[in-house]
Each structure stands twice: as C-alpha cells, then as structure tokens.
Protein backbone atom coordinates (compact mmCIF):
# COMPACT_ATOMS: atom_id res chain seq x y z
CA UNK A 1 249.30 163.90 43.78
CA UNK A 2 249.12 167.15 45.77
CA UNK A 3 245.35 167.71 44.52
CA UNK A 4 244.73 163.76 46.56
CA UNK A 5 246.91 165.22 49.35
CA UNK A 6 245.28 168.38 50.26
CA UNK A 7 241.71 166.17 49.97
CA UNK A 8 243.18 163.90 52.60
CA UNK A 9 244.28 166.96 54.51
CA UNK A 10 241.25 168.40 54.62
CA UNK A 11 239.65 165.33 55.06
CA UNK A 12 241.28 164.93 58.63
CA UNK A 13 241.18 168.20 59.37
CA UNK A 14 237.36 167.58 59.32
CA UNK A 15 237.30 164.14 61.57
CA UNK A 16 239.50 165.62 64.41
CA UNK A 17 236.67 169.14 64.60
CA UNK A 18 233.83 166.57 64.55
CA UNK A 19 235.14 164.70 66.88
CA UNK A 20 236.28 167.62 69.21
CA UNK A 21 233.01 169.52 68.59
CA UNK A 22 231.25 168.14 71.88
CA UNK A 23 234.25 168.42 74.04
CA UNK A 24 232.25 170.76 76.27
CA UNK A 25 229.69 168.45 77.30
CA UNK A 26 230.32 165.83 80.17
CA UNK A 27 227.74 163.18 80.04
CA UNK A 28 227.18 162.94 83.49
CA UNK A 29 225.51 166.43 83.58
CA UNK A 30 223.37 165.23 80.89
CA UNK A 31 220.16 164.99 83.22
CA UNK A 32 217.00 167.04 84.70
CA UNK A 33 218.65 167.81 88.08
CA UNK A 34 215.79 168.95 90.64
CA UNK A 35 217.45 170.71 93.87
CA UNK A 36 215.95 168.53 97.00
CA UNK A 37 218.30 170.07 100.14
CA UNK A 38 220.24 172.77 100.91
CA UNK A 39 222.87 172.08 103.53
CA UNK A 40 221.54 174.10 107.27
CA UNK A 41 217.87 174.58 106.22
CA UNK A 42 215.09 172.77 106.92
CA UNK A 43 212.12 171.43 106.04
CA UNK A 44 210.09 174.36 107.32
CA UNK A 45 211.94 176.54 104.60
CA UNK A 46 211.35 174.45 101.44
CA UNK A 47 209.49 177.47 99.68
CA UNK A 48 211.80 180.01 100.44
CA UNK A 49 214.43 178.13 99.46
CA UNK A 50 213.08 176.29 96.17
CA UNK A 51 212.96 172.86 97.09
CA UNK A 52 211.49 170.83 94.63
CA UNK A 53 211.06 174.08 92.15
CA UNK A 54 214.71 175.00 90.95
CA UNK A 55 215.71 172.46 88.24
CA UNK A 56 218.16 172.31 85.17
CA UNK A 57 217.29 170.13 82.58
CA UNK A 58 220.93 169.79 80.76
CA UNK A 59 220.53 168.07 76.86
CA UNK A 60 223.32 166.50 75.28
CA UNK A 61 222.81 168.95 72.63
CA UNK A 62 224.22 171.71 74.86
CA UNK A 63 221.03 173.06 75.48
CA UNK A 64 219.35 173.68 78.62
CA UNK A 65 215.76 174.59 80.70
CA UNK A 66 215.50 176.06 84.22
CA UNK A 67 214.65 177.44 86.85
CA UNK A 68 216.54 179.65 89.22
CA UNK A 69 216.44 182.25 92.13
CA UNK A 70 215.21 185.68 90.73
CA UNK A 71 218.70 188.15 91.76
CA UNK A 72 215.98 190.75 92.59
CA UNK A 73 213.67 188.55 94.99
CA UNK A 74 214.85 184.92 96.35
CA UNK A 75 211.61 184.10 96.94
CA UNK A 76 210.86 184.24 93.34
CA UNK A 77 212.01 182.23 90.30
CA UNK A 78 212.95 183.07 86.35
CA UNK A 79 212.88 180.28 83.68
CA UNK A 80 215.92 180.21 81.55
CA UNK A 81 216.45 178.74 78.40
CA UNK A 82 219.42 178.63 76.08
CA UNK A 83 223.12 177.12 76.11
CA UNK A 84 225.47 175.25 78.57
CA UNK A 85 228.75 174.04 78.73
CA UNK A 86 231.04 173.05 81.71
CA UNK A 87 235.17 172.61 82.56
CA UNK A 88 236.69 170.27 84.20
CA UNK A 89 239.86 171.49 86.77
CA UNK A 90 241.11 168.36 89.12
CA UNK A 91 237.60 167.19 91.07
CA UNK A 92 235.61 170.42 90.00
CA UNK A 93 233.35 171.09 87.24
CA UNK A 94 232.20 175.07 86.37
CA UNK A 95 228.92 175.03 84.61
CA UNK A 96 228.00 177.88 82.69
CA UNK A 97 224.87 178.69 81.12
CA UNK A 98 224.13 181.12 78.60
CA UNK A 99 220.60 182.10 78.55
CA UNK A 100 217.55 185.10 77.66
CA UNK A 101 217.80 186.66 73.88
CA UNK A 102 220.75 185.23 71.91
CA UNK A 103 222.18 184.03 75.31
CA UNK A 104 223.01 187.12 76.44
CA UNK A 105 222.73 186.81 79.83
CA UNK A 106 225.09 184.36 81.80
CA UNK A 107 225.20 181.83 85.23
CA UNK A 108 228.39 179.74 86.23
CA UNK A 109 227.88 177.16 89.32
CA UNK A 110 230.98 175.50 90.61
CA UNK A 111 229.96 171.50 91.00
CA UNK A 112 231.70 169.79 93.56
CA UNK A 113 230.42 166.38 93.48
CA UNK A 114 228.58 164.61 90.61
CA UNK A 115 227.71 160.51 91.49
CA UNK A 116 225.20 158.68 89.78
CA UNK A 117 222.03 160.95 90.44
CA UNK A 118 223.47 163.18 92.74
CA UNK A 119 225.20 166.26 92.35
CA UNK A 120 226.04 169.03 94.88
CA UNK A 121 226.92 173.12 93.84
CA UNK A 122 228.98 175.17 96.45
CA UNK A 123 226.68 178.49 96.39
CA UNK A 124 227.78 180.69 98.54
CA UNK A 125 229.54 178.56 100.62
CA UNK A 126 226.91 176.22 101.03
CA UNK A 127 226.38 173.22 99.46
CA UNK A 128 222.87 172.50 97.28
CA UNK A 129 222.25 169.43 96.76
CA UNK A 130 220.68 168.25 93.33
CA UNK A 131 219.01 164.83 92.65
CA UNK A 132 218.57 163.47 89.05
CA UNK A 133 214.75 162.47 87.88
C-alpha cells in the first residue's frame, strides 16, 4: 500500500511540473515582431532608427532570433539568438532575453501594450511600436 502511494505521489508530482513547465511563456508574444514606428521620429529617420530591421522572432519553445541596436553604435545592429521568457505585473509584461554563448549575455524590455499584432515597448521613455508578420 505505501509502495502504490508513493507511485501516485510521484506520479502527481510529475503532472503539476509538466504542466507548470511553460508558465513563462505568454502566447501572445509568440510571434516575429518587426519594429515599424517609433513614437517622435519620422520617416526621414527610418535607418537610423531600424525601421523595418530590428525584429524578435519569439518561439513557443522559449527560444528566440533578433535583431537589436548595437550598445556601442545605434546605427548598427547585433543578431541575437538564445532564450526568452516574460512576467506579467497588472497591464505590463518584462521580456527578457538571454542570448550570445550559453546565454550569457542579457536584454529586458518592459511591454506596455500587446493587441492582436501589435505590441508597443517603453524604451527610454518612448514608445516603439512593433507589428506582428
């Protein structure tokens, strides 16, 4: 009788872990997200800016590919490839991504809006605005 008990233990143990293993992905990042505006620039500034060139291609098998801003030019761009994850807190969503050899190397974005195919990042204190394709 305990033998049967401590298999049915285990046994749930196991079901609640699987099904609490993808609790870091929301599904409605789960899309290649191209940036198309940032809020105050125009169209005369699409290059500098990366219009059209910075994506994030989230999979629902928490892995990722990019592009984003190089930190030590913003006129240039390093592909990433690696993890991500995101948090929910009330009407916010922090996306992290972990990225470069073994994910050593780290990005979090702070999502204020995700609708449909549109999604919009506070950077800076200005909003990007991303478009699913």
């Amino acid at each position: 009788m305990k033998i049967r008990f401590t298999y049915l233990l285990f046994g749930l143990l196991f079901l609640v872990l699987s099904a609490c293993s993808n609790s870091n992905i929301d599904d409605r990042l789960v899309k290649k997200w191209t940036l198309v505006k940032v809020d105050g620039f125009g169209p005369d500034k699409d290059k500098i800016l990366g219009i059209n060139n910075i994506y994030f291609d989230l999979k629902d098998d928490e892995t990722f590919k990019g592009r984003w801003y190089d930190q030590n030019n913003m006129t240039d761009f390093i592909e990433m490839e690696g993890k991500w994850l995101s948090t929910q807190y009330d009407d916010k969503i922090d996306l992290f991504l972990f990225y470069g050899p073994n994910q050593k190397k780290s990005i979090i974005f702070n999502i204020t809006k995700v609708e449909g195919d549109d999604m919009t990042m506070r950077i800076s204190e200005i909003d990007h605005f991303f478009k699913a394709k």
